[in-house]
N, C-alpha and C. Protein backbone atom coordinates (compact mmCIF):
# COMPACT_ATOMS: atom_id res chain seq x y z
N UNK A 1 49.81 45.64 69.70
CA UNK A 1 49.20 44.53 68.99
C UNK A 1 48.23 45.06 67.94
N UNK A 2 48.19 44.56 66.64
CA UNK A 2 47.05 44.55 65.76
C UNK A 2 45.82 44.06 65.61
N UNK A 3 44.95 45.26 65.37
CA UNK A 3 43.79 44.50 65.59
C UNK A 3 43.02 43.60 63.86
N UNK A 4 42.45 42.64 64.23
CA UNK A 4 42.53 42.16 62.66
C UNK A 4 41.03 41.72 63.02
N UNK A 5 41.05 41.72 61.67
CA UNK A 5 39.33 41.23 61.12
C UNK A 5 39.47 39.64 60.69
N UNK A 6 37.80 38.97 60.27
CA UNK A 6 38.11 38.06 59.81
C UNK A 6 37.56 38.19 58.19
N UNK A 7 37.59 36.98 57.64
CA UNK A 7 37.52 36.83 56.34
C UNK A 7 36.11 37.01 55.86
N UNK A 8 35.06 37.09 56.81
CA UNK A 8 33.81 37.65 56.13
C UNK A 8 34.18 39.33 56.47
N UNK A 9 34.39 39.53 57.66
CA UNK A 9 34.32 40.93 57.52
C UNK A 9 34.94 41.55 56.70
N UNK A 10 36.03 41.19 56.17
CA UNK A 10 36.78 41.60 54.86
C UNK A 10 35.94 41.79 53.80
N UNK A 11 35.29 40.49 53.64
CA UNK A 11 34.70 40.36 52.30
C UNK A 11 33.64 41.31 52.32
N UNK A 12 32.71 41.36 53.14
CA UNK A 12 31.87 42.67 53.71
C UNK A 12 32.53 44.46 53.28
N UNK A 13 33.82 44.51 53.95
CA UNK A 13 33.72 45.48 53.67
C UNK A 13 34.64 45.60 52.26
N UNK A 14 35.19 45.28 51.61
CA UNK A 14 36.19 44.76 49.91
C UNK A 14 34.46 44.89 49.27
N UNK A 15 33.23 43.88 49.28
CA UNK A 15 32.76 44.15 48.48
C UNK A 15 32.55 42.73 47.75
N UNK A 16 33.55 41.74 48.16
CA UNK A 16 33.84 40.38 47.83
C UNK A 16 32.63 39.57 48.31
N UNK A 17 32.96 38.12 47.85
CA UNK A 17 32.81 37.23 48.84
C UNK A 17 33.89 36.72 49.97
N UNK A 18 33.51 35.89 50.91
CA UNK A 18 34.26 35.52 51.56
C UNK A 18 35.18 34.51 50.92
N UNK A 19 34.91 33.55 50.34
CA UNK A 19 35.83 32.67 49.58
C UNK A 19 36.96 33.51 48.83
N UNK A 20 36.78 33.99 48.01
CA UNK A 20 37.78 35.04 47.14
C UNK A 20 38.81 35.69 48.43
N UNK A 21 37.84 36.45 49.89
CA UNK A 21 38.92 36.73 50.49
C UNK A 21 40.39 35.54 51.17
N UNK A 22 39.38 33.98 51.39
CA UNK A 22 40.45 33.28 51.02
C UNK A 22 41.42 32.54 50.27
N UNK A 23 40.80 32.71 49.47
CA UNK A 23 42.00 32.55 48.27
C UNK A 23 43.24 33.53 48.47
N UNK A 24 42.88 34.99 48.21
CA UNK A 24 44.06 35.87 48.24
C UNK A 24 44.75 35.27 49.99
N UNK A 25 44.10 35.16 50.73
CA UNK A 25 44.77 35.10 52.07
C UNK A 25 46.17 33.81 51.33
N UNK A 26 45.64 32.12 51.46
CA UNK A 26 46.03 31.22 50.61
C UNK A 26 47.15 31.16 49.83
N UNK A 27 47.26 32.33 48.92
CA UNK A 27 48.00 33.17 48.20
C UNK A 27 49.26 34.12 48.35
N UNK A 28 48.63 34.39 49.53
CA UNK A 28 49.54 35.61 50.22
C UNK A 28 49.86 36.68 49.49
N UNK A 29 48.65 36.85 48.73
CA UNK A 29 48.49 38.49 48.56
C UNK A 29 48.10 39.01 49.32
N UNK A 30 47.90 39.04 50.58
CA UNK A 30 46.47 40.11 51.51
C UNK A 30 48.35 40.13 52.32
N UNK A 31 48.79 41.21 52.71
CA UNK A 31 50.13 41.33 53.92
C UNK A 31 49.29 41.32 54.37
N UNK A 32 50.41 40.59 55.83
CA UNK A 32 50.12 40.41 57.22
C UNK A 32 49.03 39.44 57.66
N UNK A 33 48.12 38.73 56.68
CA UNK A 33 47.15 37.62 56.65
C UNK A 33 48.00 36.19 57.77
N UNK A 34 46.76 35.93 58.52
CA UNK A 34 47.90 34.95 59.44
C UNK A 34 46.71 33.65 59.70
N UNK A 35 46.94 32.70 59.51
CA UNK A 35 45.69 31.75 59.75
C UNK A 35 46.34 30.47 60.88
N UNK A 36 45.14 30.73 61.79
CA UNK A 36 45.50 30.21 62.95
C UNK A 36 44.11 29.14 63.39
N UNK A 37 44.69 27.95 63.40
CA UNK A 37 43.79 26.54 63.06
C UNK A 37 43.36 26.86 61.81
N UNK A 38 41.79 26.62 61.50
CA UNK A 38 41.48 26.68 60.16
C UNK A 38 40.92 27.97 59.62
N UNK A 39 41.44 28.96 60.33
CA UNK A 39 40.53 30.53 60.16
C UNK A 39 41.58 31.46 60.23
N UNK A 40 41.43 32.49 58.97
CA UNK A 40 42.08 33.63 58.58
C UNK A 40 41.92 34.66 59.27
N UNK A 41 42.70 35.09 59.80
CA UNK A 41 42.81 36.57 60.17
C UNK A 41 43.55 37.59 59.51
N UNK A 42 42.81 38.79 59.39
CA UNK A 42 43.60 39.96 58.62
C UNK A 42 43.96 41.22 59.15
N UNK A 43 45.06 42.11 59.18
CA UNK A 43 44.85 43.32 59.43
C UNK A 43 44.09 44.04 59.54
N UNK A 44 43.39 44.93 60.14
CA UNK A 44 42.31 45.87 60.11
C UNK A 44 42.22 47.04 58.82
N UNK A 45 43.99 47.36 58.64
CA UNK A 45 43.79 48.06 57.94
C UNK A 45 45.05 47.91 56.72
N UNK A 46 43.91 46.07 56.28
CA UNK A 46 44.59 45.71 55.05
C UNK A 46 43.98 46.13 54.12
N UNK A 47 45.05 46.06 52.67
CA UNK A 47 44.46 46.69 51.32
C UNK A 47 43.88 45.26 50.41
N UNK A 48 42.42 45.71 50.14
CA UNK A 48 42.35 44.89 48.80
C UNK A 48 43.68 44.83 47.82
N UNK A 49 43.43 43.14 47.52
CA UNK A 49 44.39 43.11 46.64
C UNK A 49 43.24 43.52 44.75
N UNK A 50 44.52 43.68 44.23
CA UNK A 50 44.10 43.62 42.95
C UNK A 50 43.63 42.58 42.29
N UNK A 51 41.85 43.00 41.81
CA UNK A 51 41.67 41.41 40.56
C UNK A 51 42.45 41.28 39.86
N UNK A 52 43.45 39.94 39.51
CA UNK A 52 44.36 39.64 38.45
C UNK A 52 43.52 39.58 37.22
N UNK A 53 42.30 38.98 37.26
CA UNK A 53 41.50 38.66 36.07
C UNK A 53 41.44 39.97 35.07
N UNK A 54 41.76 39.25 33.46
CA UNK A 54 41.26 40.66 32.56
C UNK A 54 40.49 39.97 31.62
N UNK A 55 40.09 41.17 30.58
CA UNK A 55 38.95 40.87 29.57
C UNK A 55 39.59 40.53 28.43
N UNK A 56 39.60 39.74 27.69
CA UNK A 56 40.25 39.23 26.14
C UNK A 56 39.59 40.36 25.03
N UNK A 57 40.81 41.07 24.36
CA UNK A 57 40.06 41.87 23.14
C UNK A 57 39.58 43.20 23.52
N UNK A 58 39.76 43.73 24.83
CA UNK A 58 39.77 44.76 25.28
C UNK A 58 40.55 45.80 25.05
N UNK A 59 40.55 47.02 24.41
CA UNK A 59 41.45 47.77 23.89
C UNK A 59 41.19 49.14 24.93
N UNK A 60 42.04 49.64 25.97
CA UNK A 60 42.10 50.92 26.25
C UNK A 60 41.24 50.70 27.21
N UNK A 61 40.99 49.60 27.64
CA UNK A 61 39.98 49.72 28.61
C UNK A 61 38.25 49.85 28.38
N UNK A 62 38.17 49.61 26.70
CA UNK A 62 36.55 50.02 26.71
C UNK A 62 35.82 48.76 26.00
């Protein structure tokens, strides 16, 4: 069995907030995310997903 975290501890250790970690859950970017009644559970040793968000007018990254 897997052991899984929840959606603050995620956000805790990602760096996030907790909301953002549910969205991606929501989303089903986070694998293996499983929500059982009204609360997310995650893998222990799930990967941040990637911010989709970018910067307008940004060239090369600077």
């Amino acid at each position: 069995m897997l052991d899984y975290m929840t959606v603050k501890e995620a956000g805790e250790k990602w760096g996030i907030g907790s909301r953002m970690v549910t969205l991606y859950c929501a989303d089903g970017r986070i694998k293996g995310a499983e929500k059982i009644g009204n609360m997310w559970l995650l893998p222990k040793d799930a990967e941040k997903p990637k911010d989709g968000r970018y910067k307008r007018g940004l060239k090369n990254g600077k």
